[in-house]
N, C-alpha and C. Protein backbone atom coordinates (compact mmCIF):
# COMPACT_ATOMS: atom_id res chain seq x y z
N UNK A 1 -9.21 17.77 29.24
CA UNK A 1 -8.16 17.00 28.60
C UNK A 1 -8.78 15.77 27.94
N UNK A 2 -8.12 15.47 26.37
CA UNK A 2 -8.92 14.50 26.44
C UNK A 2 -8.61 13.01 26.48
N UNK A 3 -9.18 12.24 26.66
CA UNK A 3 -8.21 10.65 27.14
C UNK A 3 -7.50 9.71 26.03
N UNK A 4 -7.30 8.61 26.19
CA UNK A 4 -6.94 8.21 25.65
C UNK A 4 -7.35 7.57 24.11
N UNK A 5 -8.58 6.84 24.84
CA UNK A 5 -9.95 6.85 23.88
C UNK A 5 -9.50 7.73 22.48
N UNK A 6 -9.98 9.01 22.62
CA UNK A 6 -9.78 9.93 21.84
C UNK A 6 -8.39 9.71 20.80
N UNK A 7 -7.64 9.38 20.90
CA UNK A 7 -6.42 9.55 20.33
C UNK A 7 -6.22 8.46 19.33
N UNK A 8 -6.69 7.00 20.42
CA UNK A 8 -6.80 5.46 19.75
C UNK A 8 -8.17 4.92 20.26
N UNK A 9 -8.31 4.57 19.13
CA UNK A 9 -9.67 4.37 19.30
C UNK A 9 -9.76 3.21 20.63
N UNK A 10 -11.35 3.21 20.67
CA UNK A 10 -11.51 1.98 22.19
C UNK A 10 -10.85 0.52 21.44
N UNK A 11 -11.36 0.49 20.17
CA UNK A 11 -11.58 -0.61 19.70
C UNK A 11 -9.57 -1.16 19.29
N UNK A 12 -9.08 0.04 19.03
CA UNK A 12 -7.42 -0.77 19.08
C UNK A 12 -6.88 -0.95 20.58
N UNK A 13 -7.58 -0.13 21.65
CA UNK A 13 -6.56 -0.28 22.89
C UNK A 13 -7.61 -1.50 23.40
N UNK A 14 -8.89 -1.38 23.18
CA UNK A 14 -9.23 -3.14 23.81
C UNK A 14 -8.61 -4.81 23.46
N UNK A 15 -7.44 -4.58 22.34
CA UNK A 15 -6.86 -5.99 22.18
C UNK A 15 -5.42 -5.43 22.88
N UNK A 16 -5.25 -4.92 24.24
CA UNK A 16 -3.88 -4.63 24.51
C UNK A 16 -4.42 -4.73 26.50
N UNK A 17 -3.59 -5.44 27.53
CA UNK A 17 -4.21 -5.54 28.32
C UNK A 17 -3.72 -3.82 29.42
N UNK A 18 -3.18 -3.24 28.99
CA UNK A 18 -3.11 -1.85 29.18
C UNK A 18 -2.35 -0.92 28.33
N UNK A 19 -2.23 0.16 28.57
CA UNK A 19 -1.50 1.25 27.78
C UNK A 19 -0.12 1.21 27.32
N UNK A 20 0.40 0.51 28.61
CA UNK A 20 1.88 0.42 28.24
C UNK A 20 2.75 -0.61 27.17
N UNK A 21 1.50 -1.75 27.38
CA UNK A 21 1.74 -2.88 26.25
C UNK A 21 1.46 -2.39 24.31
N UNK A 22 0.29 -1.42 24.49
CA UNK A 22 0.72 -0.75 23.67
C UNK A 22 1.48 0.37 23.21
N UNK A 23 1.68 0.74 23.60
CA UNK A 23 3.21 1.66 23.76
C UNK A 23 4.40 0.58 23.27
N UNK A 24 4.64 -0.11 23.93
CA UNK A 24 5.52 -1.40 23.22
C UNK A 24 5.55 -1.89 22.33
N UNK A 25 4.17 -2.04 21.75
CA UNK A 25 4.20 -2.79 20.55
C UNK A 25 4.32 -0.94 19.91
N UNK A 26 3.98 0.11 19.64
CA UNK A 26 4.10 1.28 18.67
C UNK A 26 6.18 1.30 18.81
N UNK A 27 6.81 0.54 19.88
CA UNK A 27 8.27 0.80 19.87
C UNK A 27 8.67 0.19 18.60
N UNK A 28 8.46 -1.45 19.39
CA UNK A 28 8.57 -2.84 18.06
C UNK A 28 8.26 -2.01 16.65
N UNK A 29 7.00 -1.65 16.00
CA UNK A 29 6.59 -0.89 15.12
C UNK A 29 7.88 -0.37 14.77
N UNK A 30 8.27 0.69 15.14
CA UNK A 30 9.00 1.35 15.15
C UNK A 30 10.83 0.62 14.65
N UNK A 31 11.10 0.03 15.09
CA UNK A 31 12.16 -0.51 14.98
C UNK A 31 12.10 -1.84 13.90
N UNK A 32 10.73 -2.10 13.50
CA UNK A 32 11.04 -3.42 12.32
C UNK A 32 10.23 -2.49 10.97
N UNK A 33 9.82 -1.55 10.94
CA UNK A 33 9.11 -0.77 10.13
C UNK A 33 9.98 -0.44 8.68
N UNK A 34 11.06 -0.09 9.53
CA UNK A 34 12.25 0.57 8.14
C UNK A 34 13.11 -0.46 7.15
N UNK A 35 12.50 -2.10 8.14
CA UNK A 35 13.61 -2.96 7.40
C UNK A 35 12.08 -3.31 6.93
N UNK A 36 11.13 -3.41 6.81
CA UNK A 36 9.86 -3.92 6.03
C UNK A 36 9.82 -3.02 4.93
N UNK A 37 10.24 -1.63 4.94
CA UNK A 37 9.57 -0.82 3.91
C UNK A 37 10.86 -0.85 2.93
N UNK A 38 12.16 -1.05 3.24
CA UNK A 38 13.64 -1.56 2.54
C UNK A 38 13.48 -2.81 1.73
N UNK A 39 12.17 -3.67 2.22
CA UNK A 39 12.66 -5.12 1.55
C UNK A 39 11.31 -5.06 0.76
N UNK A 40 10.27 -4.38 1.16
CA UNK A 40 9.22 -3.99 0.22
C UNK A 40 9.52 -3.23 -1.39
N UNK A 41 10.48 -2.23 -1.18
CA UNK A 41 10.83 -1.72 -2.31
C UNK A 41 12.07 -2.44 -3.27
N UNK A 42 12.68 -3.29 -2.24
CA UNK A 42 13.58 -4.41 -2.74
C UNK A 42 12.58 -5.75 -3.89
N UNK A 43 11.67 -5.59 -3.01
CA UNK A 43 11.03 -6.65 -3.91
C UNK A 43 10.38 -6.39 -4.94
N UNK A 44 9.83 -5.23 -4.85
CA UNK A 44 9.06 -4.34 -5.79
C UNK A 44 10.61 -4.17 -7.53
N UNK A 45 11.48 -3.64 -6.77
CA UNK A 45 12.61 -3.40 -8.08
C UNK A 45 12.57 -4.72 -8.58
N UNK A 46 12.93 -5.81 -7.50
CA UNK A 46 13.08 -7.25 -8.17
C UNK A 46 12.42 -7.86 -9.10
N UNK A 47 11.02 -7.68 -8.43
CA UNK A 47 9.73 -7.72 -9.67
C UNK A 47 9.85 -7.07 -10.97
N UNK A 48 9.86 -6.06 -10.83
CA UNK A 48 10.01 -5.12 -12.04
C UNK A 48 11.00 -5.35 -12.88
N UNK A 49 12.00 -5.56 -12.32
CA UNK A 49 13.75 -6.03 -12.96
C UNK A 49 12.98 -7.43 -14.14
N UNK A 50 12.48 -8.31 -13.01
CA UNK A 50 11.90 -9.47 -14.03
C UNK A 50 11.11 -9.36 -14.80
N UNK A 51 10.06 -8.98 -14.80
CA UNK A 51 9.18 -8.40 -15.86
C UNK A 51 9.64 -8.14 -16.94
N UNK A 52 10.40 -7.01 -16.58
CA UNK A 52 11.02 -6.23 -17.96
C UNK A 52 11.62 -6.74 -18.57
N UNK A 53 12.49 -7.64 -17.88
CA UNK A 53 13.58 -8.00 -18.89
C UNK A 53 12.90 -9.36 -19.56
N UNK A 54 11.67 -9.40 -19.79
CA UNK A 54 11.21 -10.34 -20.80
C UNK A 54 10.76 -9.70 -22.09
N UNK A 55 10.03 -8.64 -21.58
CA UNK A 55 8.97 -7.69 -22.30
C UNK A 55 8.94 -6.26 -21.64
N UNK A 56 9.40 -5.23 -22.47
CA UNK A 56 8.96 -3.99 -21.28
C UNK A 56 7.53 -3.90 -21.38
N UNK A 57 6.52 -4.36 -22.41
CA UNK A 57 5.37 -3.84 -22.25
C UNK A 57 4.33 -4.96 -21.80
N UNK A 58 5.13 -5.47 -20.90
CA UNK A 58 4.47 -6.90 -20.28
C UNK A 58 3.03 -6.45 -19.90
N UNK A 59 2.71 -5.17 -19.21
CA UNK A 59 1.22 -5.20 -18.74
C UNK A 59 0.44 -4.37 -19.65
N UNK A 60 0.83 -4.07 -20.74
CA UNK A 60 0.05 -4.26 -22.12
C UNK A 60 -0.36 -5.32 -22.80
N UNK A 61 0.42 -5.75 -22.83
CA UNK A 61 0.36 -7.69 -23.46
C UNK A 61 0.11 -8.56 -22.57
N UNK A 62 -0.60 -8.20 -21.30
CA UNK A 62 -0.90 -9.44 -20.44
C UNK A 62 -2.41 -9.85 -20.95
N UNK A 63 -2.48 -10.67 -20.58
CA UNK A 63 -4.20 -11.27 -21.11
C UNK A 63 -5.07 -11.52 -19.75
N UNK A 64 -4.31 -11.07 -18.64
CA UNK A 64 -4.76 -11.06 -17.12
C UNK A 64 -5.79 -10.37 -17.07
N UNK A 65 -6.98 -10.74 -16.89
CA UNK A 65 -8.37 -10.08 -16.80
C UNK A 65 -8.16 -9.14 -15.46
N UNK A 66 -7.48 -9.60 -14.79
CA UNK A 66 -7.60 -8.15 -13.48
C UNK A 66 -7.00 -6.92 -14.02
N UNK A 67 -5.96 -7.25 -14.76
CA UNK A 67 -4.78 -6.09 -15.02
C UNK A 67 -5.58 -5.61 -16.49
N UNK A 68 -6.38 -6.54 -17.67
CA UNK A 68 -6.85 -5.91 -18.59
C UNK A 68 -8.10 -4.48 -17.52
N UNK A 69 -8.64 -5.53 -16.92
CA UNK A 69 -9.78 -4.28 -16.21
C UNK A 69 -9.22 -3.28 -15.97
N UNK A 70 -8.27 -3.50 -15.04
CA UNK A 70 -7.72 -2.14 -14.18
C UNK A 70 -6.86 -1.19 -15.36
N UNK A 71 -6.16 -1.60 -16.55
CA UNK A 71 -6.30 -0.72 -17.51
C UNK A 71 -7.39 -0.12 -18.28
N UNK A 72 -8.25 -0.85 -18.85
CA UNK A 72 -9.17 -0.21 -19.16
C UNK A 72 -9.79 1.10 -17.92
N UNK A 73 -9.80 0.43 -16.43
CA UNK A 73 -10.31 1.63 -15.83
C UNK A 73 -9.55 3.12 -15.47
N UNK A 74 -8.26 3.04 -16.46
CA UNK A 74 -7.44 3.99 -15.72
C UNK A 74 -7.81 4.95 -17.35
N UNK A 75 -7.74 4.17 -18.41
CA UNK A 75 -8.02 4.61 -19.99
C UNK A 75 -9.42 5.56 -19.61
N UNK A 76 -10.10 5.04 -18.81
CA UNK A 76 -11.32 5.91 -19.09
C UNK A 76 -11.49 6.92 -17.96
N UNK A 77 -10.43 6.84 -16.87
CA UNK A 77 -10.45 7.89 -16.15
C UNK A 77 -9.41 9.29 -16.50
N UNK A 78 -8.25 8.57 -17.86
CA UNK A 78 -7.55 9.50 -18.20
C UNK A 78 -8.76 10.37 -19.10
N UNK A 79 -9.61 9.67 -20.05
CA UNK A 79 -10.56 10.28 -20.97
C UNK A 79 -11.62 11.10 -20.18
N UNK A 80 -12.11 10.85 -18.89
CA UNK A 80 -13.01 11.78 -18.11
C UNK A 80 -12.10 12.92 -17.55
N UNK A 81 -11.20 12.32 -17.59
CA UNK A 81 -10.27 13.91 -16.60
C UNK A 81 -9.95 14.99 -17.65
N UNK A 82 -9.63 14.36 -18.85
CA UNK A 82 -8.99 15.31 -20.42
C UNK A 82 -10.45 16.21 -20.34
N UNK A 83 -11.63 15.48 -20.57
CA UNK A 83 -13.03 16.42 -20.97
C UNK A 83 -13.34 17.17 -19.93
N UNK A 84 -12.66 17.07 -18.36
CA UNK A 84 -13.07 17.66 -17.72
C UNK A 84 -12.07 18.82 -17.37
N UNK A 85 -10.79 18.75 -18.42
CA UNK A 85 -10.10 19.89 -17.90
C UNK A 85 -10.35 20.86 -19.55
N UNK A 86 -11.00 20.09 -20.50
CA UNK A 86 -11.64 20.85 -21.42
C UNK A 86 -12.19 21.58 -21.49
């Protein structure tokens, strides 16, 4: 059989002073999880709601060097994927 170890690692059940405390906290988890992932996508629309309604093509026209990069890196992964289904 195999123990516990195995399942969770040593290294998450060594910040818990036994099994059952974690077990408790995977309950907690459990019960604040669905109102985090409700107010995550709440905020996410909210964002987006604002954005748009300035500019829909706000992250075309941004001059944000993170967001220019990370377009450019998606432009050249659409262009490697096209030649590679060529």
């Amino acid at each position: 059989m195999l123990g516990l170890e195995f399942i969770f690692s040593k290294q998450r059940l060594e910040h818990y002073k036994d099994i059952n405390e974690h077990f408790e906290n995977l309950k907690l988890i459990s019960k604040i999880m669905p109102k985090i992932a409700i107010l995550e996508i709440y905020l996410r629309n909210a964002l987006d709601y604002e954005l748009n309604s300035n500019c829909k093509e706000w992250i075309k026209t941004s001059d944000n060097p993170f967001l220019l990069a990370k377009i450019n890196e998606f432009k050249d992964k659409d262009i490697k994927s096209y030649h590679a289904l060529a």
